[in-house]
C-alpha atoms as a PDB file:
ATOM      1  CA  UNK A   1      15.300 -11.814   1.383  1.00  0.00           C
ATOM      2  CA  UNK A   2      15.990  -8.191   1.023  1.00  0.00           C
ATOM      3  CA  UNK A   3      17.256  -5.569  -1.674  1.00  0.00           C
ATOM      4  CA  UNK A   4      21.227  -6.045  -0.905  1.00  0.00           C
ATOM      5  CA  UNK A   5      20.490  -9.756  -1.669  1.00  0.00           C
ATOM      6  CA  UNK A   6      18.468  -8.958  -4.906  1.00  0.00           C
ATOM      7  CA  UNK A   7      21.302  -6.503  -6.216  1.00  0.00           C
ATOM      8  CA  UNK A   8      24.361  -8.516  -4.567  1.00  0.00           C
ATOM      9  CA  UNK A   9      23.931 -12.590  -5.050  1.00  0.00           C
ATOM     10  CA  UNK A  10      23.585 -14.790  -7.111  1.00  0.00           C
ATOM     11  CA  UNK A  11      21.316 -13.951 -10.350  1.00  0.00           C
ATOM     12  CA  UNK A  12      20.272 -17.615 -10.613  1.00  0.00           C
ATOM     13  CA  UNK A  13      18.412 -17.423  -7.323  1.00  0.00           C
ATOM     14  CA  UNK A  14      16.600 -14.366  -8.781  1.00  0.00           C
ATOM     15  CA  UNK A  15      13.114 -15.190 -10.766  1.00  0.00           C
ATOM     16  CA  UNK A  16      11.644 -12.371 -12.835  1.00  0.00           C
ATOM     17  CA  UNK A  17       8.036 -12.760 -12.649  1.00  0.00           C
ATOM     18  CA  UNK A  18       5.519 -12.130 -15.517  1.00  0.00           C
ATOM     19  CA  UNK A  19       2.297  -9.723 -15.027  1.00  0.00           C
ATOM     20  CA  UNK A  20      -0.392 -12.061 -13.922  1.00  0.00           C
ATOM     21  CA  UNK A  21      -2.872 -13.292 -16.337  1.00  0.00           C
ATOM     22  CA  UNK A  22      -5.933 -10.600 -16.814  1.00  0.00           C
ATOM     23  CA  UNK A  23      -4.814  -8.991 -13.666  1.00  0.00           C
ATOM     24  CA  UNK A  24      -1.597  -7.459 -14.064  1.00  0.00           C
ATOM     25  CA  UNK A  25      -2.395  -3.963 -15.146  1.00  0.00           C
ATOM     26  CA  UNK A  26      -4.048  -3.885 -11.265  1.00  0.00           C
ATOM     27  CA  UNK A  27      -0.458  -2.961 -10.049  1.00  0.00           C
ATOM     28  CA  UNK A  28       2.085  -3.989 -12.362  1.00  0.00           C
ATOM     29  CA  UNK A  29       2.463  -2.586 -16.005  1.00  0.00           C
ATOM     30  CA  UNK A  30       0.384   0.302 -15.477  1.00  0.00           C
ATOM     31  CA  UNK A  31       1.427   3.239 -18.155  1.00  0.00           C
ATOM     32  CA  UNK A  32       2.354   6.864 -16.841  1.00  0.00           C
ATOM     33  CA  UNK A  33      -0.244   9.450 -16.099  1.00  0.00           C
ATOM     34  CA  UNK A  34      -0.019  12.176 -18.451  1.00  0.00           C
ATOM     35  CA  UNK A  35      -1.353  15.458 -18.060  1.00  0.00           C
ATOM     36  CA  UNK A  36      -1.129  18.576 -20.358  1.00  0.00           C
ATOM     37  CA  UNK A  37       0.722  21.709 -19.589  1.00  0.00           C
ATOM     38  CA  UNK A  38      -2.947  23.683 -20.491  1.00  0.00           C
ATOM     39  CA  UNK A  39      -5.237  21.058 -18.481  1.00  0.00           C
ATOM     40  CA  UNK A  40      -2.791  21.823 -15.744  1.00  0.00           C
ATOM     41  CA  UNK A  41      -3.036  25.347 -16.113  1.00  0.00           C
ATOM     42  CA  UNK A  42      -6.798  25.062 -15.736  1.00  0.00           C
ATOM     43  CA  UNK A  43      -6.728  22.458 -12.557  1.00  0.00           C
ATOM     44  CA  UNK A  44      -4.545  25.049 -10.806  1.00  0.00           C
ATOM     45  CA  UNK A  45      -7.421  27.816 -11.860  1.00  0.00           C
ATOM     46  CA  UNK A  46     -10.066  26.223 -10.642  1.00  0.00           C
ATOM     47  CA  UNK A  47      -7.862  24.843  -7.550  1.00  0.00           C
ATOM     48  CA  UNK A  48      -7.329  29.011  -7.331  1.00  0.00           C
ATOM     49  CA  UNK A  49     -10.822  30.036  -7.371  1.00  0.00           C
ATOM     50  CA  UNK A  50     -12.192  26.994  -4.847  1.00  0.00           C
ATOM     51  CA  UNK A  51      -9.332  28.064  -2.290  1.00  0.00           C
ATOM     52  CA  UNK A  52     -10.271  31.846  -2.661  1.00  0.00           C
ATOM     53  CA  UNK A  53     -14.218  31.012  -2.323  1.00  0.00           C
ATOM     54  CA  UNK A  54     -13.362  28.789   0.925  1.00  0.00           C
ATOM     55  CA  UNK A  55     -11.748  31.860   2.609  1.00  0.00           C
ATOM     56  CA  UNK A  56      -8.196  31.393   1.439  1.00  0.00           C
ATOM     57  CA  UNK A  57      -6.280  34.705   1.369  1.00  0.00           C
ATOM     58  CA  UNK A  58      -4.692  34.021  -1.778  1.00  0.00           C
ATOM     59  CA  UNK A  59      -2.813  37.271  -1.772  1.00  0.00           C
ATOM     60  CA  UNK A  60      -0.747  36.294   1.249  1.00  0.00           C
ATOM     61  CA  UNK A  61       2.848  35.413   0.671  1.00  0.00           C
ATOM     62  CA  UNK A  62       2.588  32.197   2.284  1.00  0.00           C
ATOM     63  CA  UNK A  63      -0.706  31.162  -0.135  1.00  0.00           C
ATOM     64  CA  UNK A  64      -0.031  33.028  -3.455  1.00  0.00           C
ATOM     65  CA  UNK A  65       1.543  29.339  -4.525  1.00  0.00           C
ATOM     66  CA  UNK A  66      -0.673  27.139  -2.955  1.00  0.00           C
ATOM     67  CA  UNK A  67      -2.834  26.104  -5.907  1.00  0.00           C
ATOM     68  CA  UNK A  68      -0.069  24.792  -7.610  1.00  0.00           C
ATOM     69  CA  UNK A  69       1.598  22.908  -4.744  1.00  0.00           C
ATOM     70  CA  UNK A  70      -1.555  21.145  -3.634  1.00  0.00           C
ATOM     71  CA  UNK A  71      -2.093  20.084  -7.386  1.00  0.00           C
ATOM     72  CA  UNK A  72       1.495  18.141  -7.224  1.00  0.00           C
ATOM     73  CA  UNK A  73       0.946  17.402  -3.739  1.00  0.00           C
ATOM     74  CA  UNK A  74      -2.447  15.540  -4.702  1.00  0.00           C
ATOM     75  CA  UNK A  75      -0.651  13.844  -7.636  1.00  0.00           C
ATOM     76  CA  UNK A  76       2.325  12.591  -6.015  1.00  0.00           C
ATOM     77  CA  UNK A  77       0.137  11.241  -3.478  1.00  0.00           C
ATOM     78  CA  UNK A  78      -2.128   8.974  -5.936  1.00  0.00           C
ATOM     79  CA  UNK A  79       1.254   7.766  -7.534  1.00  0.00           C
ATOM     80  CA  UNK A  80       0.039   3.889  -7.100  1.00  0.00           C
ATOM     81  CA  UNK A  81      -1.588   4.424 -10.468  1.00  0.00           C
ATOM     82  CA  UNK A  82       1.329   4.168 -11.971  1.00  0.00           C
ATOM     83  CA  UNK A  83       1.911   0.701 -10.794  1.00  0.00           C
ATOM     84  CA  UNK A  84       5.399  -0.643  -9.347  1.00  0.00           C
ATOM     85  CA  UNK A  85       7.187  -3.116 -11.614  1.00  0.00           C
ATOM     86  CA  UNK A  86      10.131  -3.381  -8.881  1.00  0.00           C
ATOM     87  CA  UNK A  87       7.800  -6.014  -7.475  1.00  0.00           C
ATOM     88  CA  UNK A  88       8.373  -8.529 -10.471  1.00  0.00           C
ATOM     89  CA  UNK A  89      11.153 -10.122  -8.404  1.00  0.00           C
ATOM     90  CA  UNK A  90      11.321 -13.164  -6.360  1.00  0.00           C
ATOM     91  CA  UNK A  91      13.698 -15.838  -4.577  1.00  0.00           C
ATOM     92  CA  UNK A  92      13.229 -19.568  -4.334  1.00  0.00           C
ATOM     93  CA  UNK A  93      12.314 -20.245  -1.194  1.00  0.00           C
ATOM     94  CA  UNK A  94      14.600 -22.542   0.980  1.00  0.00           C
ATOM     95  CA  UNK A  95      13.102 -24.157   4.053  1.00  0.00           C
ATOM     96  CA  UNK A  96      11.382 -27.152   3.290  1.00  0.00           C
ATOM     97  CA  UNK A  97       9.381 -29.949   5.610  1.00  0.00           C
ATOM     98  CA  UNK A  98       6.580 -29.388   8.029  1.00  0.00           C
ATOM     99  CA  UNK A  99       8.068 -26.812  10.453  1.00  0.00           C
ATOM    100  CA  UNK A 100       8.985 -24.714   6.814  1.00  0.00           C
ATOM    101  CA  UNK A 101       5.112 -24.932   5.697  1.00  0.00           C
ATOM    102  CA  UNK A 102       3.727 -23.772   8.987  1.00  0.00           C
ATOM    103  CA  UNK A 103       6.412 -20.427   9.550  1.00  0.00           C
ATOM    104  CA  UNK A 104       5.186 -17.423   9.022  1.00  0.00           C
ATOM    105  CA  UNK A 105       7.261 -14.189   7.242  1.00  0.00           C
ATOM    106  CA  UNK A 106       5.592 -11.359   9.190  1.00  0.00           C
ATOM    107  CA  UNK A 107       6.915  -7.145   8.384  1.00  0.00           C
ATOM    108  CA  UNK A 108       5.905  -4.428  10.608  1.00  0.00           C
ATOM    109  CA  UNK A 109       4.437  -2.282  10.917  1.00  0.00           C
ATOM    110  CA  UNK A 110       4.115  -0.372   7.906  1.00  0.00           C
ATOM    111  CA  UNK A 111       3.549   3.177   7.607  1.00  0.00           C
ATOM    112  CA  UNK A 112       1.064   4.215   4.872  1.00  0.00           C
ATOM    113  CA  UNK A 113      -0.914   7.246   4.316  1.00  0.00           C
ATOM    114  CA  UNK A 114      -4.234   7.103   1.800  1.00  0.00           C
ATOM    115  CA  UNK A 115      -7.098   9.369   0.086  1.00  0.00           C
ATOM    116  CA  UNK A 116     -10.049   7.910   1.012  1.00  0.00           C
ATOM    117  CA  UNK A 117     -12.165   8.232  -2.094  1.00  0.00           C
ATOM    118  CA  UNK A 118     -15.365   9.308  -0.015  1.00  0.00           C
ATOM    119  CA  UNK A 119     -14.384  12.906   0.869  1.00  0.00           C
ATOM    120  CA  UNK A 120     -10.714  12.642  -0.897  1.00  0.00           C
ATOM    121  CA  UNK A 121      -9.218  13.192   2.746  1.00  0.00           C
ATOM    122  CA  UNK A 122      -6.004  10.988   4.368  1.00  0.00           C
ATOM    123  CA  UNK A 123      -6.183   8.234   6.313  1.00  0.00           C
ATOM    124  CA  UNK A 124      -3.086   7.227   7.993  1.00  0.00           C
ATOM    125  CA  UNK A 125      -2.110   4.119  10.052  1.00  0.00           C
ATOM    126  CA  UNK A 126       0.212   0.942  10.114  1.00  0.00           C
ATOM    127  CA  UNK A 127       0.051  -2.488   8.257  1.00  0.00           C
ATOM    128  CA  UNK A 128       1.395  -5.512   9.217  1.00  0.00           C
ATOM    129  CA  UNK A 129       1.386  -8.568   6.217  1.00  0.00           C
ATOM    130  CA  UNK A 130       2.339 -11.969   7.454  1.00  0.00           C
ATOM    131  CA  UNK A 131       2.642 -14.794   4.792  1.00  0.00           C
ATOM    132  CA  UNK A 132       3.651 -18.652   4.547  1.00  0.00           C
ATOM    133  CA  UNK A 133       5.451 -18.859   1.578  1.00  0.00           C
ATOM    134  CA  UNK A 134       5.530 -21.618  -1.227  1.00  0.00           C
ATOM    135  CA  UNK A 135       8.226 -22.105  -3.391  1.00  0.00           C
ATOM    136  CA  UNK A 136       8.857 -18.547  -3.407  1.00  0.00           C
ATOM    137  CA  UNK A 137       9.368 -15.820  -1.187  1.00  0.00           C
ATOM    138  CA  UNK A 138       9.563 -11.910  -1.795  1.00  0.00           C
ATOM    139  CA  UNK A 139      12.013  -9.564  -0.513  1.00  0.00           C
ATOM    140  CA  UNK A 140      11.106  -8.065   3.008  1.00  0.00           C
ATOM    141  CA  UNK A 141      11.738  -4.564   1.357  1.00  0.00           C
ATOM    142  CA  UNK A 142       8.958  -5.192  -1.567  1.00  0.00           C
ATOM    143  CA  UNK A 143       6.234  -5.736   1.027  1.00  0.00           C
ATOM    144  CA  UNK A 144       6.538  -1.665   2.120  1.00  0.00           C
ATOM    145  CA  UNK A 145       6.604  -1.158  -1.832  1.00  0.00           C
ATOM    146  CA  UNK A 146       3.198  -3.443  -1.695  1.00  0.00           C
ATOM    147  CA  UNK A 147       1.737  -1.565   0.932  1.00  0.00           C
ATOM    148  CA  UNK A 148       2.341   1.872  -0.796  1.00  0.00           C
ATOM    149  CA  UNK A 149       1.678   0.796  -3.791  1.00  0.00           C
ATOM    150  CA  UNK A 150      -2.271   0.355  -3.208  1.00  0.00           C
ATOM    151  CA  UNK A 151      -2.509   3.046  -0.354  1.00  0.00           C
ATOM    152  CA  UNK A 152      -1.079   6.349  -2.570  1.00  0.00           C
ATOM    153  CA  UNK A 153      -4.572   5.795  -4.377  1.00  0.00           C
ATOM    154  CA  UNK A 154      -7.933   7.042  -3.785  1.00  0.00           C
ATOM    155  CA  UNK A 155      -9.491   4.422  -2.307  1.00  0.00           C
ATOM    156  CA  UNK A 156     -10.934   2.458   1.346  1.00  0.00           C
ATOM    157  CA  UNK A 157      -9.192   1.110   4.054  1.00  0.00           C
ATOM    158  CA  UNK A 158     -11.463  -2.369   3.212  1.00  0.00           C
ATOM    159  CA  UNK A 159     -10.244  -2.462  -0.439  1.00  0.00           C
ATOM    160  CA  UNK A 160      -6.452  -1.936   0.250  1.00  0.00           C
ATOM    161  CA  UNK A 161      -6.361  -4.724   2.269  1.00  0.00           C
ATOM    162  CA  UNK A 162      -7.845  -6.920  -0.472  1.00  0.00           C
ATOM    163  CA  UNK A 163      -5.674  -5.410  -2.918  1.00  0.00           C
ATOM    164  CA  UNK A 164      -2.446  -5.876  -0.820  1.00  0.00           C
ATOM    165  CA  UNK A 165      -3.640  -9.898   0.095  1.00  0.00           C
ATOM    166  CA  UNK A 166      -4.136 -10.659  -3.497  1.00  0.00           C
ATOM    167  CA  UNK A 167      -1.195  -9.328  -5.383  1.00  0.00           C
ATOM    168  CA  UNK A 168       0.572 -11.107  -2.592  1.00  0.00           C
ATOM    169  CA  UNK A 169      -0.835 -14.385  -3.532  1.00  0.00           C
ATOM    170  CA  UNK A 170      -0.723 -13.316  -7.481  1.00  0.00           C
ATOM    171  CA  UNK A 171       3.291 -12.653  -6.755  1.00  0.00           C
ATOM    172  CA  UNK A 172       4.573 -15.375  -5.044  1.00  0.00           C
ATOM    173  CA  UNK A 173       1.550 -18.164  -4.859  1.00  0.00           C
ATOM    174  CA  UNK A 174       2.120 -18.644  -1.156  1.00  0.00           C
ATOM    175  CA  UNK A 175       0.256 -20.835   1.004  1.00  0.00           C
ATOM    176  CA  UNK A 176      -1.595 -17.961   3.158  1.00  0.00           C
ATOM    177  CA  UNK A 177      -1.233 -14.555   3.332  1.00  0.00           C
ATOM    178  CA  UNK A 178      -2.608 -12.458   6.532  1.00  0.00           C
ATOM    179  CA  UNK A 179      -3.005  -8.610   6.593  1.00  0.00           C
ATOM    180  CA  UNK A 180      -3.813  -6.361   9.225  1.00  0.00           C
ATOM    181  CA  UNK A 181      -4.388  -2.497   8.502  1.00  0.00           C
ATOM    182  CA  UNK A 182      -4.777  -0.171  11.898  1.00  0.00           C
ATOM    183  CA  UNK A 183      -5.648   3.449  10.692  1.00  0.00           C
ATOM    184  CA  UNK A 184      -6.980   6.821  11.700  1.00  0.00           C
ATOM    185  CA  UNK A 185      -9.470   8.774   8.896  1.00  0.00           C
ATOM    186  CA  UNK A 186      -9.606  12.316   8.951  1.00  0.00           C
ATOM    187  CA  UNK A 187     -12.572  11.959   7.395  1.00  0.00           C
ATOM    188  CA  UNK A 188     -14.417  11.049  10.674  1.00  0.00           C
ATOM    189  CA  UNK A 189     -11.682  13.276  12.693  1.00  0.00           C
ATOM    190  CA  UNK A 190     -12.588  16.589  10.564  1.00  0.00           C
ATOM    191  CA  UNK A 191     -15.961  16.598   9.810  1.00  0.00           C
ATOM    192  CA  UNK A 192     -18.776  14.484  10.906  1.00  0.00           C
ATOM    193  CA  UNK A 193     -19.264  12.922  14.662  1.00  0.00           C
ATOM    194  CA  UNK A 194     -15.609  14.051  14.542  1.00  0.00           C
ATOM    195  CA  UNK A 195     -14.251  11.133  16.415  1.00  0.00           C
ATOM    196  CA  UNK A 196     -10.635  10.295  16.580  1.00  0.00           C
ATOM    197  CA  UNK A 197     -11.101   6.473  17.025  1.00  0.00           C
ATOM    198  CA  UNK A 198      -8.934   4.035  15.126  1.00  0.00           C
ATOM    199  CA  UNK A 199     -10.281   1.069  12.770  1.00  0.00           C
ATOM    200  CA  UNK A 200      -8.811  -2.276  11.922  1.00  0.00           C
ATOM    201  CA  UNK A 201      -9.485  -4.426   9.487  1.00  0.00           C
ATOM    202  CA  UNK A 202      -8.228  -8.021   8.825  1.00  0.00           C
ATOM    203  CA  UNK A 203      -7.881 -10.158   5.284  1.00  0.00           C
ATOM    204  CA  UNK A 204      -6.948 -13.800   5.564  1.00  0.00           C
ATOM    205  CA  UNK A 205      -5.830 -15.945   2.070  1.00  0.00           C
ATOM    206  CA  UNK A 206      -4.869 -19.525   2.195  1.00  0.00           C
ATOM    207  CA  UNK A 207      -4.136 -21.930   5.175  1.00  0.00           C
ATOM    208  CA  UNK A 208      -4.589 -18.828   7.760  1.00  0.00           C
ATOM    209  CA  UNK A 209      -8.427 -20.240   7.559  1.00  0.00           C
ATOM    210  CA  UNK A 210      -6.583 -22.071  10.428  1.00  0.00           C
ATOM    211  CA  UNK A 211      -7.393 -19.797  13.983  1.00  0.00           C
ATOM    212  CA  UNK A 212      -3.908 -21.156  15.212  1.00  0.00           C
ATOM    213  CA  UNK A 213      -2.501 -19.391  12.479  1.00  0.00           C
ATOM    214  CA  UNK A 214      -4.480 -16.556  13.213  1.00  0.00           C
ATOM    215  CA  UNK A 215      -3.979 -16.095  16.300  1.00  0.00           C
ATOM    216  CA  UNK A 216      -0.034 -16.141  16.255  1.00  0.00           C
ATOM    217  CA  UNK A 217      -0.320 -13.783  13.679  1.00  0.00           C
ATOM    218  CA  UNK A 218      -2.007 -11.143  15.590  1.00  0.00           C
ATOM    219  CA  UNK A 219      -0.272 -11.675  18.909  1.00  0.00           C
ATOM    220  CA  UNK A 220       2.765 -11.107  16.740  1.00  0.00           C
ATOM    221  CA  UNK A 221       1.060  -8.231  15.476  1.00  0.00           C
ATOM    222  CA  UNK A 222       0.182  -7.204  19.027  1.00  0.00           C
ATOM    223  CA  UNK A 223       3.733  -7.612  20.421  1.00  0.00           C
ATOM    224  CA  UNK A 224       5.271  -5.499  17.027  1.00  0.00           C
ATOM    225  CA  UNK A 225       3.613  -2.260  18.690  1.00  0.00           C
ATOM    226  CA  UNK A 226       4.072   1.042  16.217  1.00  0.00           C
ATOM    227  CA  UNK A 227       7.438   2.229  15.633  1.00  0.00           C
END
């Protein structure tokens, strides 16, 4: 279930999947960002003159190169855009009867770090993704590559949980997926009430409609604690 099995068995247990149907560009194909050299040039300007109107001393050693580095900062950190084909791989899955259709793969936690798309500051936390699986299963490793795949994207800590259940269930058709996102926003911790509570969200798919299933998941959850 993990990368030295993808790169070291057998290639007939390996199954290259296809982009799904009308939904694949959401994570899969996605083509390169591209950005000038001049259009560049004139984000790190205006980055330059923002920073120098907020009170940065631009002259500083320490801040004369700041412009630039936040620009590549920002745009490594939004590098879901450019989708993540290494998740086109699955394995048959090999457990079969009752016990098999009631066992649940659970990884984590997770460590992901977002732009929430409100006031474009991080929010940080853990994930946990539990899943019964169907006639496939993914690689343990390709659920972290799932989770950063939606978070390094501007976006809400409601939406990447839907994103991360349903390209799940788009990969791999499994019987249920669960996912649980814990996270602190520095956009309530900075600004604001300035509070420094954490917020959890949950997204269920499938057969974890069942509260037995739910409720194993999270006490598994529970017992994982943060690394």
């Amino acid at each position: 279930m993990d990368e030295h099995y993808a790169e070291n068995g057998n290639a007939d247990n390996v199954i290259e999947l296809g982009s799904p149907a009308g939904r694949g560009t959401s994570w899969s194909d996605l083509p390169p960002r591209e950005i000038a050299p001049e259009d560049w040039r004139r984000f790190r300007t205006y980055m330059t003159e923002i920073f120098g109107a907020f009170g940065m001393e631009l002259d500083l050693p320490g801040a004369r190169d700041t412009p630039e580095r936040y620009l590549q900062a920002l745009y490594d950190a939004t590098a879901g855009y450019e989708g993540e084909p290494k998740l086109l791989t699955a394995f048959p899955a090999e457990g079969r009867g009752v016990e098999s259709a009631t066992s649940q793969i659970i990884e984590g936690p997770i460590a992901f770090q977002s732009l929430c798309e409100h006031h474009a500051l991080p929010f940080h936390g853990f994930a946990h993704i539990g899943y019964i699986a169907g006639d496939q299963i993914i690689g343990i490793s390709k659920l972290t590559r799932l989770v950063r795949l939606f978070a390094r994207r501007f976006t809400v800590q409601e939406r990447l949980g839907e994103q991360i259940a349903d390209a799940l269930v788009e990969l791999v058709s499994p019987q249920g997926v669960a996912v649980h996102l814990e996270a602190s926003h520095l956009c309530t911790q900075m600004r604001g009430v300035e509070e420094h509570s954490r917020t959890i969200t949950t997204f269920w798919r499938g057969t974890f409609a069942d509260p037995e299933l739910r409720r194993e998941f999270l006490h598994e959850v529970r017992s994982h604690g943060r690394r």
